[in-house]
C-alpha atoms as a PDB file:
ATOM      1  CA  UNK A   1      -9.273  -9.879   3.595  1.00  0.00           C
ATOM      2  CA  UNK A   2      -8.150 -12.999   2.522  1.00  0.00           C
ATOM      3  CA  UNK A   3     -11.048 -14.958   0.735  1.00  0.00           C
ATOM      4  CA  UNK A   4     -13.128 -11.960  -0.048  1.00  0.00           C
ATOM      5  CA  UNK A   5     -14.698 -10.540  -3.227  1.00  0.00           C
ATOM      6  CA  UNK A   6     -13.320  -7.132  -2.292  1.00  0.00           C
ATOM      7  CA  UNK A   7     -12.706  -5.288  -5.685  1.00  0.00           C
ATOM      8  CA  UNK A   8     -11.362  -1.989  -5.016  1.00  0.00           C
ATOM      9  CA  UNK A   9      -9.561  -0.049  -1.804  1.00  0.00           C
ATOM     10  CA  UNK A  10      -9.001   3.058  -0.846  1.00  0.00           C
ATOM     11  CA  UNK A  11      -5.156   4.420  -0.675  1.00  0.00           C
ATOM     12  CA  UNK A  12      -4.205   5.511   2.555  1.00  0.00           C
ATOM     13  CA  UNK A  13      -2.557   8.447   0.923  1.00  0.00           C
ATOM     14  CA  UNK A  14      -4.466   9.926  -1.605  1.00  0.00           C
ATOM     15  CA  UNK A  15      -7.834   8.885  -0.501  1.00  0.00           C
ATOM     16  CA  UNK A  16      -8.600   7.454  -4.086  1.00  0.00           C
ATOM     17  CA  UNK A  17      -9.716   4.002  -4.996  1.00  0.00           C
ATOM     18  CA  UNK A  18      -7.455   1.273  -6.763  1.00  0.00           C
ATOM     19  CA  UNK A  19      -8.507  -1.769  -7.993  1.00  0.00           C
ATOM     20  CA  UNK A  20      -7.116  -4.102  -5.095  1.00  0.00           C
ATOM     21  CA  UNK A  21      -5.172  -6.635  -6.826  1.00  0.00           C
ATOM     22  CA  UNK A  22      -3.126  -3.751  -8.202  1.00  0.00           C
ATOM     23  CA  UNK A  23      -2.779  -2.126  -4.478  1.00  0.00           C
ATOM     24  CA  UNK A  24       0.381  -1.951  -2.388  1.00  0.00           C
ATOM     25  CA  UNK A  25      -0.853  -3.838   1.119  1.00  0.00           C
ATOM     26  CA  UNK A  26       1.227  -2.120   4.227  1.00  0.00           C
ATOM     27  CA  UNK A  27       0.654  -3.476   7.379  1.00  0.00           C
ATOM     28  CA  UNK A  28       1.592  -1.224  10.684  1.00  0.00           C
ATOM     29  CA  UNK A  29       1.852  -2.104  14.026  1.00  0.00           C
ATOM     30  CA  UNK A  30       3.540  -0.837  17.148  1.00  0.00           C
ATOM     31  CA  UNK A  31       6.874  -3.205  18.069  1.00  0.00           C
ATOM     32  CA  UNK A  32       5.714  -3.983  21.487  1.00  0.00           C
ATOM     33  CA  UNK A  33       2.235  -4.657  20.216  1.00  0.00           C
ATOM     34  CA  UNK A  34       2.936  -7.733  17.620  1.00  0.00           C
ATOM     35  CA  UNK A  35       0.060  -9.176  17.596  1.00  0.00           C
ATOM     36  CA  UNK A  36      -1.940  -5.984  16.931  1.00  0.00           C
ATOM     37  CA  UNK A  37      -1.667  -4.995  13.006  1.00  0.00           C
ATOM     38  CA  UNK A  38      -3.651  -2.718  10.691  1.00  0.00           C
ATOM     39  CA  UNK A  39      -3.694  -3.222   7.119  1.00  0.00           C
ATOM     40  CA  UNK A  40      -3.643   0.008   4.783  1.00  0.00           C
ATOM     41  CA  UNK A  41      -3.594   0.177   0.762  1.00  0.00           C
ATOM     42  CA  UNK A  42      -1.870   2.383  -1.353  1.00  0.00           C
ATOM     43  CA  UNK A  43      -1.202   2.895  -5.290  1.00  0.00           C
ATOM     44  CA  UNK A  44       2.139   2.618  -6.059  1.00  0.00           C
ATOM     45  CA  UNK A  45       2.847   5.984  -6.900  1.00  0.00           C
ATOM     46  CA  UNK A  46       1.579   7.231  -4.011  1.00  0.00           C
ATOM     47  CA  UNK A  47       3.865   5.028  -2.353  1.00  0.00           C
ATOM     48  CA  UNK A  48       6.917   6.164  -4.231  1.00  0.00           C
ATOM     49  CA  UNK A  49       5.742   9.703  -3.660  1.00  0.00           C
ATOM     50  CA  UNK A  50       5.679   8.972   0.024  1.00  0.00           C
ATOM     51  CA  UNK A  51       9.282   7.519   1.009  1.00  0.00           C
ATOM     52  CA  UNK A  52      12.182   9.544   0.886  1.00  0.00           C
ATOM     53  CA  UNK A  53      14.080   9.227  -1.938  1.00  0.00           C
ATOM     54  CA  UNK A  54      16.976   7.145  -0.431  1.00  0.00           C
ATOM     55  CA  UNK A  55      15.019   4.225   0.490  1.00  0.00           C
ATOM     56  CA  UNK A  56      14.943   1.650  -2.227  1.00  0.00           C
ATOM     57  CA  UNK A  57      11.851  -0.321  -3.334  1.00  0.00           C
ATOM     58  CA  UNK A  58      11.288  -3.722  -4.740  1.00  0.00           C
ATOM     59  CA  UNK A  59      10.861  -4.008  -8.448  1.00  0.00           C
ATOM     60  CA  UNK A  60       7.514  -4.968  -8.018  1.00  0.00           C
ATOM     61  CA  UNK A  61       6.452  -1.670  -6.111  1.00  0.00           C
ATOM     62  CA  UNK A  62       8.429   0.487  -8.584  1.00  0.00           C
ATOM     63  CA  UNK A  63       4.790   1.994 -11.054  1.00  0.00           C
ATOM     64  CA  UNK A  64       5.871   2.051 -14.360  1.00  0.00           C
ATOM     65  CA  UNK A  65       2.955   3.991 -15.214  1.00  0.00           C
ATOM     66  CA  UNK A  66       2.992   7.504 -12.414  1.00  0.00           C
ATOM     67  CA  UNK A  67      -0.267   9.611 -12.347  1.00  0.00           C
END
């Protein structure tokens, strides 16, 4: 997406739009399959929502402001 006009996503969690430069970008791909990647948004509440507990984010992921 890099170079587009693309204003909003859709998080892969919640199914809700967010304004993409506010968006969490994930990128998944199978270990054997490197070369093959798919991108996927998410809010960052939805995010925080999603990962166990014990797994610590980066400041920058951490929403200040949860739904």
């Amino acid at each position: 997406m890099a170079g587009s006009n693309v204003i909003s996503v859709i998080c892969c969690f919640c199914g809700e739009p967010e304004i993409h430069g506010n968006a969490v970008l994930l990128r998944a791909s199978i270990l054997e399959m490197k070369d093959e990647v798919q991108e996927l948004f998410a809010h960052k509440t939805c995010l925080s929502k999603a990962l166990h507990p014990s797994i610590p984010l980066h400041p920058e992921l951490i929403d200040d402001h949860k739904i």
